[in-house]
N, C-alpha and C. Protein backbone atom coordinates (compact mmCIF):
# COMPACT_ATOMS: atom_id res chain seq x y z
N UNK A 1 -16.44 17.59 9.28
CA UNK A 1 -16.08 16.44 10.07
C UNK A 1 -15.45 16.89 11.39
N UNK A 2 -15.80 15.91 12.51
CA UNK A 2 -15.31 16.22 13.87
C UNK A 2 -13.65 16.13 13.67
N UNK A 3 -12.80 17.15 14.07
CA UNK A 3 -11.55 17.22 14.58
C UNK A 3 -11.12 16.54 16.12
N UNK A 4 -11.99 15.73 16.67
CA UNK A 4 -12.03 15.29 17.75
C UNK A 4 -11.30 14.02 17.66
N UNK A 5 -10.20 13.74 18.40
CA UNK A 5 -9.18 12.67 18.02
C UNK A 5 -9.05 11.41 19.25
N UNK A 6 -9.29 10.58 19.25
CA UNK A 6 -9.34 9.51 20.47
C UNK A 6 -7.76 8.87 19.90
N UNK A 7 -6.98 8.42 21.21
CA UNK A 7 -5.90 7.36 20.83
C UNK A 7 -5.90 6.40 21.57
N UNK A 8 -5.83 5.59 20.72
CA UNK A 8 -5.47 3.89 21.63
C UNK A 8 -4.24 3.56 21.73
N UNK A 9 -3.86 3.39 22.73
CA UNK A 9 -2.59 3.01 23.19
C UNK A 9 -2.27 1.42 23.88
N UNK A 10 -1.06 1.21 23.67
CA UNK A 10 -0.84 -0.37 24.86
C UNK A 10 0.61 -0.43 25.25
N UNK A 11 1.59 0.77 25.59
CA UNK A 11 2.49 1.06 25.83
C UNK A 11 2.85 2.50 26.67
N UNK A 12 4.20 2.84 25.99
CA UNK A 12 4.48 4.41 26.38
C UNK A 12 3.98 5.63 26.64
N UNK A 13 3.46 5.33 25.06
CA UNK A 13 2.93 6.40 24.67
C UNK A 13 3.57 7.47 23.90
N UNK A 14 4.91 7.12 23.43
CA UNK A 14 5.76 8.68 22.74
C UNK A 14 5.07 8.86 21.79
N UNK A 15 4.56 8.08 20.95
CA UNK A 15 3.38 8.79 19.59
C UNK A 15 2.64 9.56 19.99
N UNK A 16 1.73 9.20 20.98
CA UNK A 16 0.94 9.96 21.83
C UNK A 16 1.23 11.59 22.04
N UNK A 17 2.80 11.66 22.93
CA UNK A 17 3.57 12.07 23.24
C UNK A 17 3.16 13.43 21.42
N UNK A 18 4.03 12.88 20.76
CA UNK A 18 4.47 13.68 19.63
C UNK A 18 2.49 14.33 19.13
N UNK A 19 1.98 13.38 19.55
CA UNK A 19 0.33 14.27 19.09
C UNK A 19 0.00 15.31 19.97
N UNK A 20 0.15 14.92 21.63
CA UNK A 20 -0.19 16.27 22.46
C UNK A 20 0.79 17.59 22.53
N UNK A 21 2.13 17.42 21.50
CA UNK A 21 2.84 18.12 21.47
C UNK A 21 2.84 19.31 20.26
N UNK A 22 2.00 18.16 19.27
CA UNK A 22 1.56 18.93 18.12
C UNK A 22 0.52 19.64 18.34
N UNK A 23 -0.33 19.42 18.97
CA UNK A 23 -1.27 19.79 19.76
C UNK A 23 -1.54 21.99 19.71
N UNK A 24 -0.48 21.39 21.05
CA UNK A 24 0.21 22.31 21.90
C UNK A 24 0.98 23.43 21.00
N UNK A 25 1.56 23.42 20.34
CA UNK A 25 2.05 24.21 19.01
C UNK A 25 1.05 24.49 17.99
N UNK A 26 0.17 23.75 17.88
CA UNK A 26 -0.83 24.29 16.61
C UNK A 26 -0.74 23.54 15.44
N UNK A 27 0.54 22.69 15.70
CA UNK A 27 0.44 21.68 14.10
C UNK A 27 -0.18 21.21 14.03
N UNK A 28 -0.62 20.51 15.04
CA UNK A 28 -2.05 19.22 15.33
C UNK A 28 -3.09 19.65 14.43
N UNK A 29 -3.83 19.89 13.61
CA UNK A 29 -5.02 20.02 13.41
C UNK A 29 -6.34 19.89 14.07
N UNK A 30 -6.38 19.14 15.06
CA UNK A 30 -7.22 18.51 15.69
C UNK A 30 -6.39 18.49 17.38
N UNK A 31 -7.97 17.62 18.03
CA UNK A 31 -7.66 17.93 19.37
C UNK A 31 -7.85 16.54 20.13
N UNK A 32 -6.48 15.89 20.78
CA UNK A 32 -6.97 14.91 21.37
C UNK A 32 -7.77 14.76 22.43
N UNK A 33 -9.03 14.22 22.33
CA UNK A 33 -10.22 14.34 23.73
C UNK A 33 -9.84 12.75 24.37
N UNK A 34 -9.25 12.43 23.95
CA UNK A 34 -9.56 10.82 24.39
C UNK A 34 -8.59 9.78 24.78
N UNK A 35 -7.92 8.81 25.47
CA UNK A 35 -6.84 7.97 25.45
C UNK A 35 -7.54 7.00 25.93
N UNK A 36 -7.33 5.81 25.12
CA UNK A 36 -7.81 4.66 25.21
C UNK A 36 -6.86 3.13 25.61
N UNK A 37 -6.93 2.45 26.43
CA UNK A 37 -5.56 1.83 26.49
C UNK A 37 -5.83 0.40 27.02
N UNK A 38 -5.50 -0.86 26.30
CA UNK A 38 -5.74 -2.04 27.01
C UNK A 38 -5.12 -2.94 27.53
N UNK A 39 -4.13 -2.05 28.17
CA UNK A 39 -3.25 -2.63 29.54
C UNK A 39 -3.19 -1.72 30.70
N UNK A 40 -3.09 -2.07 32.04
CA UNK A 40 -2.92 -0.87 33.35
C UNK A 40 -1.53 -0.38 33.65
N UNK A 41 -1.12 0.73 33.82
CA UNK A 41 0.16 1.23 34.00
C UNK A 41 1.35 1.19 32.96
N UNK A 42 0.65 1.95 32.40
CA UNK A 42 1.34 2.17 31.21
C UNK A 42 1.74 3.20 30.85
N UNK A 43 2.91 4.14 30.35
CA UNK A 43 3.18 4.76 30.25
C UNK A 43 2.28 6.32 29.66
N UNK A 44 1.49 6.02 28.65
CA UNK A 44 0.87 6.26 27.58
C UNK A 44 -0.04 7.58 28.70
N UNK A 45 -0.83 6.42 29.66
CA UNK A 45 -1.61 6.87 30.53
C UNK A 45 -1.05 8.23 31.34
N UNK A 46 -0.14 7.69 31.79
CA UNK A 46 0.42 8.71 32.42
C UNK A 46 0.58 10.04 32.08
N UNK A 47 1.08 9.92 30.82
CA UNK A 47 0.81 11.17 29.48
C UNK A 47 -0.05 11.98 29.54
N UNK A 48 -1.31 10.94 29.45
CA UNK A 48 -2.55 12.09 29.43
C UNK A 48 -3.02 12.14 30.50
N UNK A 49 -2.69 11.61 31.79
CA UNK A 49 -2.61 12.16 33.05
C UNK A 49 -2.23 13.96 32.90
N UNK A 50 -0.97 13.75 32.69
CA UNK A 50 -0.12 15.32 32.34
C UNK A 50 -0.77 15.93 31.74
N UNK A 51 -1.29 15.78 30.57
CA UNK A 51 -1.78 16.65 29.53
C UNK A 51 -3.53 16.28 29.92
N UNK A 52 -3.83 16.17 30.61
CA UNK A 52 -5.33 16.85 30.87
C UNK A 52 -5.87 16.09 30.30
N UNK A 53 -5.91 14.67 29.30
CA UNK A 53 -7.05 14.60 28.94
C UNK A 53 -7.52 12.92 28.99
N UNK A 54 -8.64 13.08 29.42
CA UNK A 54 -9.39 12.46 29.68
C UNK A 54 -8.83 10.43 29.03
N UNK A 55 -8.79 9.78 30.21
CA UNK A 55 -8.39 8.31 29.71
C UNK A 55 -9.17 7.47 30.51
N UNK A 56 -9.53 6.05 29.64
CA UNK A 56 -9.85 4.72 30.05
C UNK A 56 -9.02 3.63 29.73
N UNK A 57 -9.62 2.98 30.21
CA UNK A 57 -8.71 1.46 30.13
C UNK A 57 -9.86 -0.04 30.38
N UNK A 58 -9.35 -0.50 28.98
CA UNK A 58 -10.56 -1.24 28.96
C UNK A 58 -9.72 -2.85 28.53
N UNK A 59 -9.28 -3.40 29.67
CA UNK A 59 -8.71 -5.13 29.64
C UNK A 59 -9.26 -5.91 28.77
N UNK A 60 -8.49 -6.26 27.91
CA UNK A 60 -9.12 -7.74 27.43
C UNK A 60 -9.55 -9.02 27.81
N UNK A 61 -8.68 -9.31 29.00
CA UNK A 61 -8.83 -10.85 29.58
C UNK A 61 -10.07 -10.63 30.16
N UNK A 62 -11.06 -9.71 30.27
CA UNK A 62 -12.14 -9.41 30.41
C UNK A 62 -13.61 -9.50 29.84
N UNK A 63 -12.99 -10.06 28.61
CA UNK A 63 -13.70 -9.89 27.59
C UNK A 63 -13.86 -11.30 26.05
N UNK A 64 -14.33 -11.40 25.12
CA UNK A 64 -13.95 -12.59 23.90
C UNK A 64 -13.78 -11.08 23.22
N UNK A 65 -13.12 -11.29 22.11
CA UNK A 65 -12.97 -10.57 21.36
C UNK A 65 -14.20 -9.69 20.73
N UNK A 66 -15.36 -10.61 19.96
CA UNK A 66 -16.06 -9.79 20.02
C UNK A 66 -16.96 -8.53 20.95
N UNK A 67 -16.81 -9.69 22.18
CA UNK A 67 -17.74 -8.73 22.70
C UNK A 67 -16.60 -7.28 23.38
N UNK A 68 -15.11 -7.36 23.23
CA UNK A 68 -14.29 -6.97 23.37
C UNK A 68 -14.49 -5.55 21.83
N UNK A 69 -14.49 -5.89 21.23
CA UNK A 69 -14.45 -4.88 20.34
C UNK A 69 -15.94 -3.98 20.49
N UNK A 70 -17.10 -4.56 20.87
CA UNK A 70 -18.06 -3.77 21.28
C UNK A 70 -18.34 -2.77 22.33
N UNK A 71 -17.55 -2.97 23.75
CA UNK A 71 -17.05 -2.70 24.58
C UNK A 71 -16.21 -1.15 24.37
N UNK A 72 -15.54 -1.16 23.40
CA UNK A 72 -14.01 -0.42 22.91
C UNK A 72 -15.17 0.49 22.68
N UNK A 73 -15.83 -0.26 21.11
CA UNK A 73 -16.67 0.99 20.67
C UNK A 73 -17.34 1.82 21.26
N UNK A 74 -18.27 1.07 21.98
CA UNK A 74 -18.88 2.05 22.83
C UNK A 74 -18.11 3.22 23.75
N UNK A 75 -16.89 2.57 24.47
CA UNK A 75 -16.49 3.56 25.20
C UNK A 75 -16.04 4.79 24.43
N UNK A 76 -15.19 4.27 22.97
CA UNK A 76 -14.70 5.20 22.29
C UNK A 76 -15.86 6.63 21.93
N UNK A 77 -17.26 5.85 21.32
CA UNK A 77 -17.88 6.76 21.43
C UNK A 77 -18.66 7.58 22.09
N UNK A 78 -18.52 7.45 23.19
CA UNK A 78 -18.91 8.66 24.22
C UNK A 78 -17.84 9.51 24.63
N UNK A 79 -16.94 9.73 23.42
CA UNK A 79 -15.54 10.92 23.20
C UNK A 79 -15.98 11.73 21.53
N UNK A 80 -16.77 11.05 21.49
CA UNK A 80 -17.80 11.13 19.77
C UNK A 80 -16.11 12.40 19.38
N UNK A 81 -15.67 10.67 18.70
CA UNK A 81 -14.22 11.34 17.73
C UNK A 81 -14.93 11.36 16.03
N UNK A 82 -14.07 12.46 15.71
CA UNK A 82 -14.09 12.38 14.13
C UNK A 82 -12.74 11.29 14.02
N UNK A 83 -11.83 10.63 14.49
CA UNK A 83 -10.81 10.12 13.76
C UNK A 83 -10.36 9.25 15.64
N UNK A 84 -9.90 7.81 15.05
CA UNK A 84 -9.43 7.21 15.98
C UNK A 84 -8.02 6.70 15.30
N UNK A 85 -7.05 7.40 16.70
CA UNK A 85 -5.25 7.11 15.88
C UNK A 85 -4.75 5.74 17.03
N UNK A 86 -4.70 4.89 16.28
CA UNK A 86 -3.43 3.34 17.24
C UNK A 86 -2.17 3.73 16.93
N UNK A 87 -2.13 4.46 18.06
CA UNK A 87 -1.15 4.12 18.40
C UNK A 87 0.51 3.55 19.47
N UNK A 88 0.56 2.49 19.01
CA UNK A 88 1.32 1.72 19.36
C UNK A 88 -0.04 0.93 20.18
N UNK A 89 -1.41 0.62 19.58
CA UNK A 89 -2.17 -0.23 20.04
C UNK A 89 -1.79 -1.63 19.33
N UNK A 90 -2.01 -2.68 20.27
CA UNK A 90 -1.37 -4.13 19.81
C UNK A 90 -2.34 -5.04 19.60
N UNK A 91 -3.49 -4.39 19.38
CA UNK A 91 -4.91 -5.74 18.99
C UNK A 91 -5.40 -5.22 17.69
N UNK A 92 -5.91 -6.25 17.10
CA UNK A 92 -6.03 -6.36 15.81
C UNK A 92 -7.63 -5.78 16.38
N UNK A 93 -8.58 -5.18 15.69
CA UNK A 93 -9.94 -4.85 15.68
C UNK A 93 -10.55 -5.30 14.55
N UNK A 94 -11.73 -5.36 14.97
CA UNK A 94 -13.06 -5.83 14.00
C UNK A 94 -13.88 -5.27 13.74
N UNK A 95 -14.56 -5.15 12.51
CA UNK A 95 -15.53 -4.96 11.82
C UNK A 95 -16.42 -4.27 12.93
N UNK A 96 -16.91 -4.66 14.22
CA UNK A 96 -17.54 -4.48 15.29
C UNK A 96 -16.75 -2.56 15.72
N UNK A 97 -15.83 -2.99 15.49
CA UNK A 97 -14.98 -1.56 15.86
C UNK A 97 -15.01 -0.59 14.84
N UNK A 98 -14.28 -0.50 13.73
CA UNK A 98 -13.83 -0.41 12.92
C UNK A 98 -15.49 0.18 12.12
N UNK A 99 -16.43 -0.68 11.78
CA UNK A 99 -17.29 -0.04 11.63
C UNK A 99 -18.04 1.25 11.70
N UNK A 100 -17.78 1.77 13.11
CA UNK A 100 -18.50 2.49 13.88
C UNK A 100 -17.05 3.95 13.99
N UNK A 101 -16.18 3.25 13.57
CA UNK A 101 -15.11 4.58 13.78
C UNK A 101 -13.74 4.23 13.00
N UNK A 102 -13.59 5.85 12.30
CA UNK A 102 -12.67 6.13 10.92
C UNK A 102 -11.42 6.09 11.58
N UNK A 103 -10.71 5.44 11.50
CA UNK A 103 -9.22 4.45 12.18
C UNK A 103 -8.18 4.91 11.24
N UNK A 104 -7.12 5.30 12.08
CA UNK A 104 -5.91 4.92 11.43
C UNK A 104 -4.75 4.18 12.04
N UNK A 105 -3.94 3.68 11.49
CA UNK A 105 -2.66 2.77 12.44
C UNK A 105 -1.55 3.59 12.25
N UNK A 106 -0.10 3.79 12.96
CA UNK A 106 0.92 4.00 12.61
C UNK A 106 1.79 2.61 12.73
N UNK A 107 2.71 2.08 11.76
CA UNK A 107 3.28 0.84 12.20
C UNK A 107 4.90 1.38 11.39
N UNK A 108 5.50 1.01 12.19
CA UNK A 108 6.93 0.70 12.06
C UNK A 108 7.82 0.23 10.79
N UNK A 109 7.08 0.18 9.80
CA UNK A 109 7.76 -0.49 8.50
C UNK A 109 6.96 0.20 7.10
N UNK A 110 7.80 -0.25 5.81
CA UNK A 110 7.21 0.03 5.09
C UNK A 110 5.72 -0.58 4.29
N UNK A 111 5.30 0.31 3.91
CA UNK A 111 4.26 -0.42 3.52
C UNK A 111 3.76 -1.60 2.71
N UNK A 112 3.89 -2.70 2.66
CA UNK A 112 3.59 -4.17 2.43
C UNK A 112 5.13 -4.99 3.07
N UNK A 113 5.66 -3.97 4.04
CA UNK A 113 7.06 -5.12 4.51
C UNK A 113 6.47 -5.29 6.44
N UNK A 114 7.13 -6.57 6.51
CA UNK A 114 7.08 -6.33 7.87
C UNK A 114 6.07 -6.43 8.82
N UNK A 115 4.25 -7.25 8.28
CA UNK A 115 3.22 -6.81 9.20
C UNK A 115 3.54 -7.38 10.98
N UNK A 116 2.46 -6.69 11.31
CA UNK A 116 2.33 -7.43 12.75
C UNK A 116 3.56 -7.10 13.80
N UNK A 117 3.62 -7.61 14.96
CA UNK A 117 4.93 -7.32 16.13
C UNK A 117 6.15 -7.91 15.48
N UNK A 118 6.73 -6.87 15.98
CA UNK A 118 8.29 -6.87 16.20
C UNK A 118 9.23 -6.42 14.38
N UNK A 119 8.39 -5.54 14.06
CA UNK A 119 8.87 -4.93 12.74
C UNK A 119 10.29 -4.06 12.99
N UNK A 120 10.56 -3.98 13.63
CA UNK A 120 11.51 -2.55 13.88
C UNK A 120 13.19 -3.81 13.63
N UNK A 121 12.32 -5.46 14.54
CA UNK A 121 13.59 -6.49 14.82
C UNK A 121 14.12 -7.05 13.44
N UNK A 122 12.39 -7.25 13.01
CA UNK A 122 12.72 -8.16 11.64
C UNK A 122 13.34 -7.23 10.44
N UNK A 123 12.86 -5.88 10.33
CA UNK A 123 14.11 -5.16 9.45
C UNK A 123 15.37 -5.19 9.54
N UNK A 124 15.61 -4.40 11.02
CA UNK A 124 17.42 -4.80 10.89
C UNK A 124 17.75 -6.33 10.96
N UNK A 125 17.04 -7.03 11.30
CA UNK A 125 17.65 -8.20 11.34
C UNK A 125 17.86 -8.89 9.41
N UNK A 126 16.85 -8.42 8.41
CA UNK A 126 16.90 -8.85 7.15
C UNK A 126 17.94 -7.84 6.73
N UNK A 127 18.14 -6.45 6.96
CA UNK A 127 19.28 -5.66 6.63
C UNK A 127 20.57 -6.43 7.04
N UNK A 128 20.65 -6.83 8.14
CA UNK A 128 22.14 -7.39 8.83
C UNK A 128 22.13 -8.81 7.47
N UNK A 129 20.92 -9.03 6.92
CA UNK A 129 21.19 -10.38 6.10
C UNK A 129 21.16 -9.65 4.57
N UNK A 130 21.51 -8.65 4.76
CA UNK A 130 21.42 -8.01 2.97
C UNK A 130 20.28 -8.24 2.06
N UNK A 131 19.33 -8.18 2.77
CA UNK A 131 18.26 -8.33 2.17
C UNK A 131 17.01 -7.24 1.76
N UNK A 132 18.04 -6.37 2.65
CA UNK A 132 16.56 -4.93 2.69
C UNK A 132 17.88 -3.79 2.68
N UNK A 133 17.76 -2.89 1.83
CA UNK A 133 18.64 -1.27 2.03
C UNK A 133 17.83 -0.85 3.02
N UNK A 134 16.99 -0.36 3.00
CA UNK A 134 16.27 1.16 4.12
C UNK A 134 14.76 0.12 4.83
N UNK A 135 14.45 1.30 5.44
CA UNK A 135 12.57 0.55 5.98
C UNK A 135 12.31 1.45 6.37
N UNK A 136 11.28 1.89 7.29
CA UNK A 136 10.51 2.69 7.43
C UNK A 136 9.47 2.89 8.20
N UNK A 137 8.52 3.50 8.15
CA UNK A 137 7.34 4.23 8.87
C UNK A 137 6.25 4.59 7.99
N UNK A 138 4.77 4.13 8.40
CA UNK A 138 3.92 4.37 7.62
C UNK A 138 2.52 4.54 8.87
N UNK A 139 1.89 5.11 8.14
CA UNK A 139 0.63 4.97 8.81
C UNK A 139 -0.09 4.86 7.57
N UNK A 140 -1.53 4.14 7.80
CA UNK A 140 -2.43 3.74 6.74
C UNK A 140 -3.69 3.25 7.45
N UNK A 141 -5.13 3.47 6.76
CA UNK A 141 -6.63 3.32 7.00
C UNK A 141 -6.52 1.98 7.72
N UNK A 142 -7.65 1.64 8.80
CA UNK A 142 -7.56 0.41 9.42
C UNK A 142 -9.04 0.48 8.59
N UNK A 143 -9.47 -0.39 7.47
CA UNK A 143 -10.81 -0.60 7.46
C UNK A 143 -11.23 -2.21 7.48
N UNK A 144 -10.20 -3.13 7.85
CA UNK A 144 -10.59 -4.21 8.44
C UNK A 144 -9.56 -5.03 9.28
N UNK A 145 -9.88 -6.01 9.55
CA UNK A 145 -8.77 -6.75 10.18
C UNK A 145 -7.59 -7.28 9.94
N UNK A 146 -7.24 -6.87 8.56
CA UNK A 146 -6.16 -6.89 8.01
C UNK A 146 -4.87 -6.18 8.86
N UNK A 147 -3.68 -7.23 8.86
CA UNK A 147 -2.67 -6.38 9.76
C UNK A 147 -2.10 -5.68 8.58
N UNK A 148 -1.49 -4.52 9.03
CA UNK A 148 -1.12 -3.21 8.39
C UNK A 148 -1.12 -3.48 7.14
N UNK A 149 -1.93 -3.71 6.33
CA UNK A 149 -2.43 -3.41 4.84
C UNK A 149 -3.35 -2.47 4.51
N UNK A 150 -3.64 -1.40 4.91
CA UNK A 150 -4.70 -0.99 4.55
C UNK A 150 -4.25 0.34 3.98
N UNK A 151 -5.19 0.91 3.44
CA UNK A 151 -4.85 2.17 2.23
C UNK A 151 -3.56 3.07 3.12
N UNK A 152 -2.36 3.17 2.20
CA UNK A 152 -1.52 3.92 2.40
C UNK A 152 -1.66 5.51 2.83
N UNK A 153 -1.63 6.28 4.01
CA UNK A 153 -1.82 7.67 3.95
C UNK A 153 -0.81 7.98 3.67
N UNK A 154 0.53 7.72 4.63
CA UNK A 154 1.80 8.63 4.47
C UNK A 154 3.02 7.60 4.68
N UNK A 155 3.90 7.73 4.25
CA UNK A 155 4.85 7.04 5.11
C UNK A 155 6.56 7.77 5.07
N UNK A 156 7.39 7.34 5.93
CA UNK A 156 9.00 8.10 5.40
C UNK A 156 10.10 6.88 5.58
N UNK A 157 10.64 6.81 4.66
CA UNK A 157 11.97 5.81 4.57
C UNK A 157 12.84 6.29 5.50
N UNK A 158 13.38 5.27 6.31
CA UNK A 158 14.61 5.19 7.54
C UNK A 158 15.61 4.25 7.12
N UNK A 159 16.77 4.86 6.49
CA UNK A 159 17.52 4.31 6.14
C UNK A 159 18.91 3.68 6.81
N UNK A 160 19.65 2.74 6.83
CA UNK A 160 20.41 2.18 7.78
C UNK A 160 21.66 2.91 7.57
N UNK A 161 22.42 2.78 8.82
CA UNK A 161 24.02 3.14 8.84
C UNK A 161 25.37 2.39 8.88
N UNK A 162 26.06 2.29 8.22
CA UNK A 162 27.24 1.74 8.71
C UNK A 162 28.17 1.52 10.38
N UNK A 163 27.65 0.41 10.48
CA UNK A 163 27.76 0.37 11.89
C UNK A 163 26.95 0.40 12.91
N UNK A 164 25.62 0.37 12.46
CA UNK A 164 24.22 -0.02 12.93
C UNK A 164 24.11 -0.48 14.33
N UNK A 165 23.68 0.14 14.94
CA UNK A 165 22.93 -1.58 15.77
C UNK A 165 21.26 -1.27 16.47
N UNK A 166 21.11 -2.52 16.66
CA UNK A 166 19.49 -2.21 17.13
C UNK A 166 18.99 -0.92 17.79
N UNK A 167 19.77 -0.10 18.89
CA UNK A 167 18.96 0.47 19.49
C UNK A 167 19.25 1.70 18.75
N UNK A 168 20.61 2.13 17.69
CA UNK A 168 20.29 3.59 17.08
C UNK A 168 19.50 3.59 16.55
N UNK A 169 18.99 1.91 15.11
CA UNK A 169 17.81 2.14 14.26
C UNK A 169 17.13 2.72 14.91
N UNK A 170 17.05 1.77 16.13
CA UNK A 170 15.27 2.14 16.55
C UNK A 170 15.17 3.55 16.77
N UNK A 171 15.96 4.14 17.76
CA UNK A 171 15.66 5.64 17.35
C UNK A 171 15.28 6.11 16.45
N UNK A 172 16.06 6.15 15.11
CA UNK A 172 15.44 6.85 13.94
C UNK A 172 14.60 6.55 13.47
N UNK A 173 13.85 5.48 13.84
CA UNK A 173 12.46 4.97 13.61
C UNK A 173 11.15 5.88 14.36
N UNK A 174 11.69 5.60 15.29
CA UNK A 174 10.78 6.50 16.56
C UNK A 174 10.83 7.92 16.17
N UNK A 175 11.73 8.43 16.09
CA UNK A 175 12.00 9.92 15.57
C UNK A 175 10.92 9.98 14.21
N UNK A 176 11.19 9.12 13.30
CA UNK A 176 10.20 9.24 12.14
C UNK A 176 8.82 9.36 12.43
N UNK A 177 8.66 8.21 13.32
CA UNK A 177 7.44 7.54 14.06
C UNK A 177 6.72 9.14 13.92
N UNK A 178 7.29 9.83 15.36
CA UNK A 178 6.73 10.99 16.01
C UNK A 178 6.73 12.36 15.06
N UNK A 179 7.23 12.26 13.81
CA UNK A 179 7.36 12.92 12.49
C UNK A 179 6.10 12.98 11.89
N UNK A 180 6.02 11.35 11.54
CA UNK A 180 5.05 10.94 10.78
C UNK A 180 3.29 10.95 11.30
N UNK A 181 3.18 10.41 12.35
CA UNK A 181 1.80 10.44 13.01
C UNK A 181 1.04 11.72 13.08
N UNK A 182 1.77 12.81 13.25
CA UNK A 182 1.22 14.24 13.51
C UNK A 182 0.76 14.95 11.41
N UNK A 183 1.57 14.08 10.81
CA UNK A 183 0.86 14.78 9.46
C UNK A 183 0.28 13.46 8.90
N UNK A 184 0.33 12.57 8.76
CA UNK A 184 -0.85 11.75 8.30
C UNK A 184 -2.00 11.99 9.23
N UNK A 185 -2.14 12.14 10.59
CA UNK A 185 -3.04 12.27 11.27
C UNK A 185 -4.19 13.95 10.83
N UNK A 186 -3.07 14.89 10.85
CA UNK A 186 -3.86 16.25 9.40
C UNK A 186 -4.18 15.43 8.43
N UNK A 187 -3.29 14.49 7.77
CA UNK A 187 -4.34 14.41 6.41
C UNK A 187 -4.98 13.63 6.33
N UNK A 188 -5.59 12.96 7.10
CA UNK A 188 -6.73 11.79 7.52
C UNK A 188 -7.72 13.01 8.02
N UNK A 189 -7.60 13.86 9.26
CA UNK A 189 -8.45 15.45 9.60
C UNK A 189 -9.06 15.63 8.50
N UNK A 190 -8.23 15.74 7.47
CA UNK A 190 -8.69 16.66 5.99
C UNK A 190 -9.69 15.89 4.96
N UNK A 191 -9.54 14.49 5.16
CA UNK A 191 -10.15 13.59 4.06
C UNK A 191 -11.54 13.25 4.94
């Protein structure tokens, strides 16, 4: 199987970030050829500005969804990836996509807590209500349009502190984040 890695992005980019870094050291298994992104000026971009490799940007308001996910595909595959990583991409994909290329997501929570935006808020915010001890980081198979349900690869528990507040979680989330993406992303390489 191709080690050839495309990422979709719609932000920063520090996942990104933590893949061209793994890269660069040799942990990576694989090699990112590709950055994919469907917003302009975005951090993400800039990234692989730096790191050499090759990016598009492909708008939605441009597009209906379907013919939006056909669009993606195609561009994606003229990077002809063995493995496509979202991350921190914010559109749900279709069958149209998804079809045509072996996907994975990284999302912010544990696995069956939390789908969809703003997971990082709704944890601490159910922790601040005693409702959750720890949460987490997972990445798992995108094989349909299902928001983050799909087969579990990896994930790591981020557990809260006494005296908490939003922006340390989020760090140790992110820290996990950029932990986690670089070895589920080997063991997705491997499968």
């Amino acid at each position: 199987m191709s080690r050839r890695i495309v990422v979709l992005v719609s932000g920063g980019g520090t996942n990104l970030q933590a893949l061209i870094d793994a890269e660069a050291s040799g942990e990576l298994k694989g090699r990112v050829v590709g950055v994919v992104a469907d917003r302009l000026d975005i951090g993400a971009l800039e990234r692989a500005a730096t790191a050499n490799i090759a990016s598009a940007v492909l708008l939605p308001e441009d597009h209906d969804r379907m013919s939006y996910d056909a669009a993606l595909a195609h561009l994606v595959d003229e990077f002809q990836p063995g493995l496509v990583v979202l991350a921190g991409w914010q559109r749900i994909l279709s069958p149209i996509f998804l079809n045509r290329h072996r996907t994975i997501n990284l999302h912010p929570a544990l696995p069956g807590a939390f789908p969809g935006l703003g997971a990082i808020e709704r944890a601490f915010d159910a922790w601040r209500r005693d409702e959750i001890e720890t949460s987490g980081v997972m990445v798992h198979w995108v094989p349909d349009a299902g928001v983050d349900d799909g087969p579990v690869i990896d994930s790591i528990e981020v557990g809260f502190e006494a005296g908490d507040d939003l922006g340390r979680f989020e760090e140790r989330i992110h820290a996990a984040e950029h932990e986690l993406i670089v070895r589920a992303t080997n063991t997705a390489l491997a499968n």
